[in-house]
PDB file of N, CA and C in Angstrom:
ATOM      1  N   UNK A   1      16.634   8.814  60.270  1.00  0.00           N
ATOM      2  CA  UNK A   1      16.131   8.629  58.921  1.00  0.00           C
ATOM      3  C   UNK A   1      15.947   7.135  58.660  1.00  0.00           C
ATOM      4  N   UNK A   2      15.010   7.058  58.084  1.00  0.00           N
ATOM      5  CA  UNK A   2      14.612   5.630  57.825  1.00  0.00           C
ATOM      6  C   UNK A   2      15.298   5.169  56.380  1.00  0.00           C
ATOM      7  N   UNK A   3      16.064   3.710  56.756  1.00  0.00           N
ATOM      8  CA  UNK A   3      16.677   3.647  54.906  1.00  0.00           C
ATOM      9  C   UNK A   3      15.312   3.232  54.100  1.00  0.00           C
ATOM     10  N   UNK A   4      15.645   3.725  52.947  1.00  0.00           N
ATOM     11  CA  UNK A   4      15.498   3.487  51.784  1.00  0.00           C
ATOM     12  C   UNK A   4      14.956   2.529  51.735  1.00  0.00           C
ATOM     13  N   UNK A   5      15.076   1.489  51.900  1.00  0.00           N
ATOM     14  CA  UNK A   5      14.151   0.213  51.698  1.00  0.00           C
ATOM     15  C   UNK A   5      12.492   0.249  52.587  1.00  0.00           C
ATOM     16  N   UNK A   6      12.508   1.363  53.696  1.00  0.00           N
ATOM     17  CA  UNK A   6      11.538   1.408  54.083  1.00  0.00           C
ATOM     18  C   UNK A   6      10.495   2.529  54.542  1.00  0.00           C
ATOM     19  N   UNK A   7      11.058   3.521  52.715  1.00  0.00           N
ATOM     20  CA  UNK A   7      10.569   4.848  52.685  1.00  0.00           C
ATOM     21  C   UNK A   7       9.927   4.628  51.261  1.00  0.00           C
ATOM     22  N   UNK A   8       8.413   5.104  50.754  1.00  0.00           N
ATOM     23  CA  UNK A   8       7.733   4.717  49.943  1.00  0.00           C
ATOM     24  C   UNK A   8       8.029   5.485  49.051  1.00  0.00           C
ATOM     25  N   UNK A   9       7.990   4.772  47.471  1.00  0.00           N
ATOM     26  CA  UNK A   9       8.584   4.832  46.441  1.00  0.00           C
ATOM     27  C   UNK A   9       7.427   5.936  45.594  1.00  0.00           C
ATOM     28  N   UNK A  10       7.187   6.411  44.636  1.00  0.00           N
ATOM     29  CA  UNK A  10       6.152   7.057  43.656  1.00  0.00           C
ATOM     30  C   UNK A  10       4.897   6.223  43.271  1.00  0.00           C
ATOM     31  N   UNK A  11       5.613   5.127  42.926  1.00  0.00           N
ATOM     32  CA  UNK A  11       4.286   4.162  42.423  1.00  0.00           C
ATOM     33  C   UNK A  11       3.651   3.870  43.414  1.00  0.00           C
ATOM     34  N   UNK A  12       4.247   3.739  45.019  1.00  0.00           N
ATOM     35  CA  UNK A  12       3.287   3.250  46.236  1.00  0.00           C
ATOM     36  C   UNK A  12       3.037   4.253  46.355  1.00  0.00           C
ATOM     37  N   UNK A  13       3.263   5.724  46.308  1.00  0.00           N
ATOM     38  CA  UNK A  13       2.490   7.119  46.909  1.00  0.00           C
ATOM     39  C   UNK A  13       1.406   7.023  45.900  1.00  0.00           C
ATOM     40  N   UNK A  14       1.238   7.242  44.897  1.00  0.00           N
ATOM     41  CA  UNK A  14       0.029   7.082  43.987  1.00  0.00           C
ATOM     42  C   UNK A  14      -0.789   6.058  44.187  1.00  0.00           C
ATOM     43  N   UNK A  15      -0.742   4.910  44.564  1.00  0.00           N
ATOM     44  CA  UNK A  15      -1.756   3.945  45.055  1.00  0.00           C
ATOM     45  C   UNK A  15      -2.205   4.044  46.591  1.00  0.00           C
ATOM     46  N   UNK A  16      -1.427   4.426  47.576  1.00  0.00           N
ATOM     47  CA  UNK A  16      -1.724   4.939  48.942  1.00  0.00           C
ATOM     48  C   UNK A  16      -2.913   6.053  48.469  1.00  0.00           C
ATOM     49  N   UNK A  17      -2.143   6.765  48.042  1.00  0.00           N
ATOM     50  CA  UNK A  17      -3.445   8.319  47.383  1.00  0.00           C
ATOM     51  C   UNK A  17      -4.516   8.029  47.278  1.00  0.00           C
ATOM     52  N   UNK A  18      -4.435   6.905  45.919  1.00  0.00           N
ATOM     53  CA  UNK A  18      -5.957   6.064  45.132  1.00  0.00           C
ATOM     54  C   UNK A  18      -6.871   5.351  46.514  1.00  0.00           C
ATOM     55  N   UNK A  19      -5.967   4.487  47.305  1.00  0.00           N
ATOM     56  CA  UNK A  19      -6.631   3.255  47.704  1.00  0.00           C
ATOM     57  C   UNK A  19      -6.413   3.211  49.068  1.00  0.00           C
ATOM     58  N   UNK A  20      -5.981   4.401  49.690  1.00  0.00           N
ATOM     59  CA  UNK A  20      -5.434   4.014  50.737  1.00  0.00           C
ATOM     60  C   UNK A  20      -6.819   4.645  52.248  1.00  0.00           C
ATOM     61  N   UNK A  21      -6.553   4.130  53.596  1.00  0.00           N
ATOM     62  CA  UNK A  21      -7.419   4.151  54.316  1.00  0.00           C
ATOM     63  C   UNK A  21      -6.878   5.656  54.856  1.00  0.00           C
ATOM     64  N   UNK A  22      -7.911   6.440  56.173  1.00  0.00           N
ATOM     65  CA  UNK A  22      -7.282   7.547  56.540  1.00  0.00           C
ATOM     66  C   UNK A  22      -7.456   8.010  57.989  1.00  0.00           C
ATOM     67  N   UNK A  23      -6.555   8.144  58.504  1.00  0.00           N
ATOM     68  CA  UNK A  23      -6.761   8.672  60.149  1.00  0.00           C
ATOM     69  C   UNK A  23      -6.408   9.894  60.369  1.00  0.00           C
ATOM     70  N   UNK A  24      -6.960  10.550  61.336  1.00  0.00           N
ATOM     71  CA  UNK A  24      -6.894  12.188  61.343  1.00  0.00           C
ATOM     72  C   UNK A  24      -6.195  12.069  62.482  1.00  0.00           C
ATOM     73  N   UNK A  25      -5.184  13.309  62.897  1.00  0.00           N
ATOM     74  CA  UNK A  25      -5.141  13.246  64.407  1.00  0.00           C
ATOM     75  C   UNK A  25      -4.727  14.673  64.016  1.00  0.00           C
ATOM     76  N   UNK A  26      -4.115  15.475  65.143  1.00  0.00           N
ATOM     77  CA  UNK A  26      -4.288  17.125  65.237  1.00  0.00           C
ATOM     78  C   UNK A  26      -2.777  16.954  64.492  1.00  0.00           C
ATOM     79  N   UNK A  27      -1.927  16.565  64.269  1.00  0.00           N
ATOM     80  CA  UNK A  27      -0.757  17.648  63.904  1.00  0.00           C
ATOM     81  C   UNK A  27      -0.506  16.874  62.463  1.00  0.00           C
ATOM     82  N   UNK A  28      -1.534  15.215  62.113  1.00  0.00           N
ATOM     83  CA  UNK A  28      -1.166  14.774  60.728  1.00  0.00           C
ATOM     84  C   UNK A  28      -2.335  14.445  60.165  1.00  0.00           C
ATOM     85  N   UNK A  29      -2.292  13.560  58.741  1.00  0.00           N
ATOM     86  CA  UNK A  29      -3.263  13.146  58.183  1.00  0.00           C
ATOM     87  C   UNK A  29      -2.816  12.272  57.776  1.00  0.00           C
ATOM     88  N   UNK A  30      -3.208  10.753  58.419  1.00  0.00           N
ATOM     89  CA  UNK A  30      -2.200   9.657  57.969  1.00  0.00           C
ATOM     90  C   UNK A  30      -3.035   8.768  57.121  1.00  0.00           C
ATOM     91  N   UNK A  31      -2.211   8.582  55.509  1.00  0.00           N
ATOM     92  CA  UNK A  31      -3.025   7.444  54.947  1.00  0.00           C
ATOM     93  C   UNK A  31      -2.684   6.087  54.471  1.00  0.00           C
ATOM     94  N   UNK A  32      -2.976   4.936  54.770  1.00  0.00           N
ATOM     95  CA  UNK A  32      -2.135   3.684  54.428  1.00  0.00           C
ATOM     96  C   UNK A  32      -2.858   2.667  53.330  1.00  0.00           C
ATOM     97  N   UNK A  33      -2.353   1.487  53.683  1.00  0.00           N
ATOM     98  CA  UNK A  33      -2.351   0.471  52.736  1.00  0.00           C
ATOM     99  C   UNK A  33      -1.965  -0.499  53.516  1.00  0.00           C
ATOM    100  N   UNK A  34      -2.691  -2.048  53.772  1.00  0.00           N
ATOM    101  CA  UNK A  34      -1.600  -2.798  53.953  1.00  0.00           C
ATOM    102  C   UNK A  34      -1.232  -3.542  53.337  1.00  0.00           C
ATOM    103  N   UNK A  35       0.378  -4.136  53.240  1.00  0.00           N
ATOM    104  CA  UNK A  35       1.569  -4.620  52.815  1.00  0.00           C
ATOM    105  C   UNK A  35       1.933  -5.705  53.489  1.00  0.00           C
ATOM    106  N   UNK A  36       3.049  -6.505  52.927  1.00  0.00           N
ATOM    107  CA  UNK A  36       3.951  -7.533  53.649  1.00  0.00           C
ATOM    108  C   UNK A  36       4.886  -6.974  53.945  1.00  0.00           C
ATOM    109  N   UNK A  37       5.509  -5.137  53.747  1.00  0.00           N
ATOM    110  CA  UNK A  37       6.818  -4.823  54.822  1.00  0.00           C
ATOM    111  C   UNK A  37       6.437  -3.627  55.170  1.00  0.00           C
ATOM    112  N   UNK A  38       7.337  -2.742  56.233  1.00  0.00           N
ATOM    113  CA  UNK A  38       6.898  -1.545  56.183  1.00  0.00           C
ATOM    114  C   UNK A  38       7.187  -0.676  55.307  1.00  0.00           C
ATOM    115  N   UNK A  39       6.079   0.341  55.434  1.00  0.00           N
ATOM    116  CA  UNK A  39       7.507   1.473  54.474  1.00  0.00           C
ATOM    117  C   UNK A  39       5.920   2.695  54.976  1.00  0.00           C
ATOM    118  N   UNK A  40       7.186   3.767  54.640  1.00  0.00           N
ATOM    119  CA  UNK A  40       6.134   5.334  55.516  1.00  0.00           C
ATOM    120  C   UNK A  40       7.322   6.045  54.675  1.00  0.00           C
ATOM    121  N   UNK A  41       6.489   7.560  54.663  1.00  0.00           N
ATOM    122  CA  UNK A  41       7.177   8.751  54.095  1.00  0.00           C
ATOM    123  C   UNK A  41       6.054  10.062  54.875  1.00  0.00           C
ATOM    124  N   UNK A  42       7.347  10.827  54.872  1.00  0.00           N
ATOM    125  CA  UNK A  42       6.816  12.002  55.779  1.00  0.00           C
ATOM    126  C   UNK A  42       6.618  12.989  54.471  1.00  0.00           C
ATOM    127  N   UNK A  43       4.902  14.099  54.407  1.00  0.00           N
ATOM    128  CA  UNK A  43       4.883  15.028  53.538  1.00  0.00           C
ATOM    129  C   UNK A  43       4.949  16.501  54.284  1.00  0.00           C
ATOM    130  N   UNK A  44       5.727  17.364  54.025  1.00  0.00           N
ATOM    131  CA  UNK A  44       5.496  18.230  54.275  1.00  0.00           C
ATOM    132  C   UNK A  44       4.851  19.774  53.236  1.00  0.00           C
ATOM    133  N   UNK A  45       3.685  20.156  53.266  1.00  0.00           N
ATOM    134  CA  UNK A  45       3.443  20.860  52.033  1.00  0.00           C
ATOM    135  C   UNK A  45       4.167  22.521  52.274  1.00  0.00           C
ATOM    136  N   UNK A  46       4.212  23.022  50.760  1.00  0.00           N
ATOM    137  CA  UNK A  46       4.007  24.164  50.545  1.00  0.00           C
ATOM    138  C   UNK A  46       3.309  25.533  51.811  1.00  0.00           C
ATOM    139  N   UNK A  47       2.076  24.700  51.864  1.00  0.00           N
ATOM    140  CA  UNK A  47       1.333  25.753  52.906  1.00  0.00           C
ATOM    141  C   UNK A  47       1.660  25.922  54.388  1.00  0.00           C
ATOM    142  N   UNK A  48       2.470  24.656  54.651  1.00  0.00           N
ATOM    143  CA  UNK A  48       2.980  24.799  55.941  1.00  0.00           C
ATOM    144  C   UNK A  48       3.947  25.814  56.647  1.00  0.00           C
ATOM    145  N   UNK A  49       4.939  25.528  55.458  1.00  0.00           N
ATOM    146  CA  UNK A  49       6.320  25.902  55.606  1.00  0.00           C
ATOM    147  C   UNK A  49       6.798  26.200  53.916  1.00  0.00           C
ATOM    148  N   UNK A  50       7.088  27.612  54.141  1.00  0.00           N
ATOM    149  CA  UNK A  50       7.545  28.334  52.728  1.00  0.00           C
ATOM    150  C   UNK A  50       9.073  27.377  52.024  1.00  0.00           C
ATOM    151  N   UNK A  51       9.639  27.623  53.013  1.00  0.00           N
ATOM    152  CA  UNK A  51      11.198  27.630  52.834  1.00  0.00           C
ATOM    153  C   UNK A  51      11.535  25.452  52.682  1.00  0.00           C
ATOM    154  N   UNK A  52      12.472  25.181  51.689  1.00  0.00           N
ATOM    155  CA  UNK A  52      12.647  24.055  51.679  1.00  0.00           C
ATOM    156  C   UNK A  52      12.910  23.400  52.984  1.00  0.00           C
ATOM    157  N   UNK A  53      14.037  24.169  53.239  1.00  0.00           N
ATOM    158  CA  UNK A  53      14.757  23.769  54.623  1.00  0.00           C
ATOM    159  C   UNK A  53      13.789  23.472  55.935  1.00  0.00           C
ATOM    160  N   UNK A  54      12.668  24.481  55.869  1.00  0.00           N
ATOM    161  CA  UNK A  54      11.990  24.153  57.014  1.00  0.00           C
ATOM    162  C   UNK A  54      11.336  22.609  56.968  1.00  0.00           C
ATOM    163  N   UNK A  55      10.965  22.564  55.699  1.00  0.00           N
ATOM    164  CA  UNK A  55      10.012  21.570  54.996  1.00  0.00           C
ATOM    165  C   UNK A  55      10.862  20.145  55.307  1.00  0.00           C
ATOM    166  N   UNK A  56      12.190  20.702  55.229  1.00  0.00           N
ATOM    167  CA  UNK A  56      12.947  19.149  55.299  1.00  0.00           C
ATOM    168  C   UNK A  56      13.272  18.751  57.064  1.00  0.00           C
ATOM    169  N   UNK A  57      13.236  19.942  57.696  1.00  0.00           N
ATOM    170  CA  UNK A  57      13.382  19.725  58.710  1.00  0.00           C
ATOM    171  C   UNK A  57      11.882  19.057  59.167  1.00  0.00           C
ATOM    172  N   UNK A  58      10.886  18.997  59.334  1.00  0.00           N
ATOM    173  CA  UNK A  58      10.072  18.681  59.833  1.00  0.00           C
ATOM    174  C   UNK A  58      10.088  17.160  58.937  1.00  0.00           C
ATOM    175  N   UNK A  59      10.215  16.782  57.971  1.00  0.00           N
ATOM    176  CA  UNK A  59      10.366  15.564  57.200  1.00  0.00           C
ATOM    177  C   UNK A  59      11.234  15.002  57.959  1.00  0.00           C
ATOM    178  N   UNK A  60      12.406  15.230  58.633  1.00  0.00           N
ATOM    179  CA  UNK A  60      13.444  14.938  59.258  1.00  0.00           C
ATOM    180  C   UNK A  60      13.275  14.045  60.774  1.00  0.00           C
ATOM    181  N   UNK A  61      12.548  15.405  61.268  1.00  0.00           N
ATOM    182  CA  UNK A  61      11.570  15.245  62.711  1.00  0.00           C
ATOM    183  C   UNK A  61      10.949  14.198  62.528  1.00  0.00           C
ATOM    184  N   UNK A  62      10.041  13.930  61.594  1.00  0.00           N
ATOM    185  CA  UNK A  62       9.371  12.873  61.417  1.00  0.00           C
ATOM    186  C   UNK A  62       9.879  11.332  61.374  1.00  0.00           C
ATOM    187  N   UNK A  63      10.378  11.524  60.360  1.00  0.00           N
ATOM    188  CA  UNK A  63      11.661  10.053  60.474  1.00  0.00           C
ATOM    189  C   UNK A  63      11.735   9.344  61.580  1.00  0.00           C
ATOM    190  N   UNK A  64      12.791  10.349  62.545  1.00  0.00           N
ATOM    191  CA  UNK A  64      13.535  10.927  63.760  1.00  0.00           C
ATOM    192  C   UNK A  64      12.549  10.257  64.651  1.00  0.00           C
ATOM    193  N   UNK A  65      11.284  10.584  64.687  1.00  0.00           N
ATOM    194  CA  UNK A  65      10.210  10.194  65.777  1.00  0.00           C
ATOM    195  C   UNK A  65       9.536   8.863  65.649  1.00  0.00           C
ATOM    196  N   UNK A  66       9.636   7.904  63.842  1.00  0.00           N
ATOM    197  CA  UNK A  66       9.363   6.664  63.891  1.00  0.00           C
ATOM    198  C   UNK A  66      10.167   5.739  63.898  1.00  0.00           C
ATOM    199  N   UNK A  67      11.636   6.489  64.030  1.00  0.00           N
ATOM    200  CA  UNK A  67      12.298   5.137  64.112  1.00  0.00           C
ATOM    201  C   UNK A  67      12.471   4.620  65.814  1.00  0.00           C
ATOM    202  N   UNK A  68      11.783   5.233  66.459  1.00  0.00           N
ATOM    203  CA  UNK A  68      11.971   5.055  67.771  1.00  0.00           C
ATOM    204  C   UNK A  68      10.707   4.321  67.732  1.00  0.00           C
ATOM    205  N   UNK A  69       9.835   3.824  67.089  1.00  0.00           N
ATOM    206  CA  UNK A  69       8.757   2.474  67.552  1.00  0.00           C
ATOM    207  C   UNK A  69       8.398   1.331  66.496  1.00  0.00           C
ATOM    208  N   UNK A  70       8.445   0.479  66.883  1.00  0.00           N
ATOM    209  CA  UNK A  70       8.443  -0.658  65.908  1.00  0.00           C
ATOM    210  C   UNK A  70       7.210  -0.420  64.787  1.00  0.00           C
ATOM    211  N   UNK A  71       7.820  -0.962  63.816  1.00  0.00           N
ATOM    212  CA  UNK A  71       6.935  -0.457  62.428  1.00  0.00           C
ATOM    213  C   UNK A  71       6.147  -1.521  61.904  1.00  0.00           C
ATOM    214  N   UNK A  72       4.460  -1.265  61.718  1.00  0.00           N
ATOM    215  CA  UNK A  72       4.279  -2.085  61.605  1.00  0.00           C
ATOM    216  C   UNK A  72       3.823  -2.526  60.005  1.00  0.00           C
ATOM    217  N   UNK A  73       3.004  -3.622  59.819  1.00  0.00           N
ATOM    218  CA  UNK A  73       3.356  -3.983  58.189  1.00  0.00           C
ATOM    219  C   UNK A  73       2.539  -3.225  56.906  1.00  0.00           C
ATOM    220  N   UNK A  74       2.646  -2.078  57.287  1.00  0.00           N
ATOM    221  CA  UNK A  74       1.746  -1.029  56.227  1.00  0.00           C
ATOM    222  C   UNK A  74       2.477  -0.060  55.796  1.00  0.00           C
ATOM    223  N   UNK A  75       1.887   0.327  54.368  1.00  0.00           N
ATOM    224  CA  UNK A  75       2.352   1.300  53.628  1.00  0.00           C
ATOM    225  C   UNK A  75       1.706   2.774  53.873  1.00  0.00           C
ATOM    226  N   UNK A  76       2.543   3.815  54.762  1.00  0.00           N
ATOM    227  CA  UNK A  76       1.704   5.113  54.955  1.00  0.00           C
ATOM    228  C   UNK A  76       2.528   5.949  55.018  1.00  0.00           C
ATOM    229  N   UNK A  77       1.582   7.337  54.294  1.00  0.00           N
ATOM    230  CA  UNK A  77       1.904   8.561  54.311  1.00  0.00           C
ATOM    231  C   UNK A  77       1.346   9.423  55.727  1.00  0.00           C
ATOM    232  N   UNK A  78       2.756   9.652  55.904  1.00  0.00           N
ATOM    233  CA  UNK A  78       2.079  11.231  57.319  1.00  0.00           C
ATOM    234  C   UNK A  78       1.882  12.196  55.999  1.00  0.00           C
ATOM    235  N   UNK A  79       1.023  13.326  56.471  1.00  0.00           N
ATOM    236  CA  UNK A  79       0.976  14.593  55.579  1.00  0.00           C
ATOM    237  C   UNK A  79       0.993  15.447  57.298  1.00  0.00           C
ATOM    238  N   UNK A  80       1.825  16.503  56.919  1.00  0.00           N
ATOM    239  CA  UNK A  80       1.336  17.334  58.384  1.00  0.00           C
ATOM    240  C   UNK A  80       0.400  18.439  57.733  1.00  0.00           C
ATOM    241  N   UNK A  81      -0.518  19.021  59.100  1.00  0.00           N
ATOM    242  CA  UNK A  81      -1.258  19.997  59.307  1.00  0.00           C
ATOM    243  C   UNK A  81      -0.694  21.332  59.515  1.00  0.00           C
ATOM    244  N   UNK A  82      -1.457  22.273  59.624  1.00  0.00           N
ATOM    245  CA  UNK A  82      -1.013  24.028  59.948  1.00  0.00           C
ATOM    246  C   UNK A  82      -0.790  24.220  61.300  1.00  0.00           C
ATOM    247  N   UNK A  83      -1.315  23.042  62.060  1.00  0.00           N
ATOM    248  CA  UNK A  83      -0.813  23.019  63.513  1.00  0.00           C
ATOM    249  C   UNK A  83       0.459  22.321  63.564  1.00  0.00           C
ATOM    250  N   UNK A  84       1.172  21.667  63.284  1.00  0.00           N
ATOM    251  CA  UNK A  84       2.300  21.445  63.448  1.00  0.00           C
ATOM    252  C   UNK A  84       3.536  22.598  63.672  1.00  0.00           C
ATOM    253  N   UNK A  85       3.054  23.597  63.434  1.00  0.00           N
ATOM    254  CA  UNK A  85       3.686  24.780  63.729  1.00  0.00           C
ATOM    255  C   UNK A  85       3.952  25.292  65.316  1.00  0.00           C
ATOM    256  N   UNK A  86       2.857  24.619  66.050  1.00  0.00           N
ATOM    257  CA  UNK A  86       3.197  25.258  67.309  1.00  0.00           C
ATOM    258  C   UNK A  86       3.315  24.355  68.004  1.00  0.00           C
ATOM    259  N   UNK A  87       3.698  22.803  67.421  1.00  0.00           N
ATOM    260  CA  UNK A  87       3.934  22.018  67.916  1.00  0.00           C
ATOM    261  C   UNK A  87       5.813  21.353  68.253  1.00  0.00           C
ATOM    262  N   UNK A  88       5.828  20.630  69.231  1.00  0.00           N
ATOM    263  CA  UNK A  88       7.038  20.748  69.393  1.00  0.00           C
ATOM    264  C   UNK A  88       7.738  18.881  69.203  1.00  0.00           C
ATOM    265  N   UNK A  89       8.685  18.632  69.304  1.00  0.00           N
ATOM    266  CA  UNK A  89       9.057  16.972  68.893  1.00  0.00           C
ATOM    267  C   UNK A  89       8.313  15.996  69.727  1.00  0.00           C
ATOM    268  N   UNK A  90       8.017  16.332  71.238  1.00  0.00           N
ATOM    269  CA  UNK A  90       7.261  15.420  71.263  1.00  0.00           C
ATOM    270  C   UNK A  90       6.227  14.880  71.064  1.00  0.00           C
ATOM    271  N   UNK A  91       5.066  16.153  71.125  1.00  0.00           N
ATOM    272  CA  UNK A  91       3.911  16.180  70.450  1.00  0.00           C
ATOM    273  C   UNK A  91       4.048  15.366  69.352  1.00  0.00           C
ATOM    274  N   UNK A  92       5.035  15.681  68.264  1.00  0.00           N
ATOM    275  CA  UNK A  92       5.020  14.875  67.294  1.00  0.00           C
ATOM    276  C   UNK A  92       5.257  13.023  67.449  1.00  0.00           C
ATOM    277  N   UNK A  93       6.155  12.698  68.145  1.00  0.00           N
ATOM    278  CA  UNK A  93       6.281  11.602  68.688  1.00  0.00           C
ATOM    279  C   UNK A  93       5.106  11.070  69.222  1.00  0.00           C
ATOM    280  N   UNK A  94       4.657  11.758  69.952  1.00  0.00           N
ATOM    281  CA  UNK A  94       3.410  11.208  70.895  1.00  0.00           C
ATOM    282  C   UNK A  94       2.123  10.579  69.509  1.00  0.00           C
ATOM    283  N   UNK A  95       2.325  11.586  68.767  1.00  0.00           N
ATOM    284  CA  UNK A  95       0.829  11.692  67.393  1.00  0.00           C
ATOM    285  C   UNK A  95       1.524  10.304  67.010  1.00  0.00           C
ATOM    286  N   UNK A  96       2.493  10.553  66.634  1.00  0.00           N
ATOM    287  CA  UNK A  96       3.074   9.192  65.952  1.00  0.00           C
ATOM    288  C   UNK A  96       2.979   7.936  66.580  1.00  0.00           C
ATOM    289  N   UNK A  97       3.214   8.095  67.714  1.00  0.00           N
ATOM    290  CA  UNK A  97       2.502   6.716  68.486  1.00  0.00           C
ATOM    291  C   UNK A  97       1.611   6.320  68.272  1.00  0.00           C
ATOM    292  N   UNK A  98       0.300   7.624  68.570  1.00  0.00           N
ATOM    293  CA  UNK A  98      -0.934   7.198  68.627  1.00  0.00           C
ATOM    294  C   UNK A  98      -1.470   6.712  67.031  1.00  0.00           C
ATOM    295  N   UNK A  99      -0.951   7.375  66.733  1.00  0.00           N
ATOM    296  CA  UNK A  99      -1.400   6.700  64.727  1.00  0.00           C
ATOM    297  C   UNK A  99      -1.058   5.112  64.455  1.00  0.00           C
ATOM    298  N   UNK A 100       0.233   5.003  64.970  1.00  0.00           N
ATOM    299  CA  UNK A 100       0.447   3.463  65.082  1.00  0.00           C
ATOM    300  C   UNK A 100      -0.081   2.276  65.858  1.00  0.00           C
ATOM    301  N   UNK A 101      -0.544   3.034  67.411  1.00  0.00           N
ATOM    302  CA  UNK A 101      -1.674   2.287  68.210  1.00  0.00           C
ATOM    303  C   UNK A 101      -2.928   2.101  67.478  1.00  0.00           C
ATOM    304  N   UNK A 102      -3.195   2.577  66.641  1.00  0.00           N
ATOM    305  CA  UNK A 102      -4.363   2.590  65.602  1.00  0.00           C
ATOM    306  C   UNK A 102      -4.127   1.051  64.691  1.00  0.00           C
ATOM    307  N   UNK A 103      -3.737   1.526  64.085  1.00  0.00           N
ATOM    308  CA  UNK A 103      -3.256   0.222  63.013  1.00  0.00           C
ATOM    309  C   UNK A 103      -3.058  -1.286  63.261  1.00  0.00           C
ATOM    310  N   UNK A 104      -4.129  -1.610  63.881  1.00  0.00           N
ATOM    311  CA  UNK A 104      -4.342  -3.415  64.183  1.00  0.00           C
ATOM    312  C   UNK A 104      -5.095  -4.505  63.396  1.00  0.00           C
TER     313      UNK A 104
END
């Protein structure tokens, strides 16, 4: 889990929303902003996953999979897809890489 200081607040999710850029990849929909620190938050919706618990678990996963690569100085939301369902942690890791190899 990523602390708090570098998990995005309400007022940055509403301006990410408004203003922010967007990359597709198969298991997310990542949208940013850039900033002078990092900060990211994992969404998991309703349509994915019924149950809270599942919802937090994959929020969890997510975390879990960026704190293992250096973060770089932008403000972004993962949202996951309906494929994330048959996907497994590394897949997710791997997406997460590649979203961040993006961001130069």
């Amino acid at each position: 889990m990523l602390p708090k200081n570098k998990r995005v607040n309400k007022e940055l999710f509403r301006l990410i929303i408004k203003q922010g850029k967007t990359i597709p990849s198969s298991i997310f929909l990542f949208r940013y902003i850039p900033q002078n620190k990092p900060q990211y938050a994992f969404v998991a919706p309703k349509s994915i996953a019924k149950k809270a618990v599942d919802r937090n678990y994959l929020r969890r996963q997510g975390y879990n999979a960026l704190y293992l690569y250096p973060l770089k100085l932008y403000a972004g939301i993962f949202f996951y897809k309906k494929k994330v369902k048959e996907a497994s942690f590394k897949e997710i890791k791997n997406e997460i890489k590649s979203i961040l190899e993006k961001l130069r």
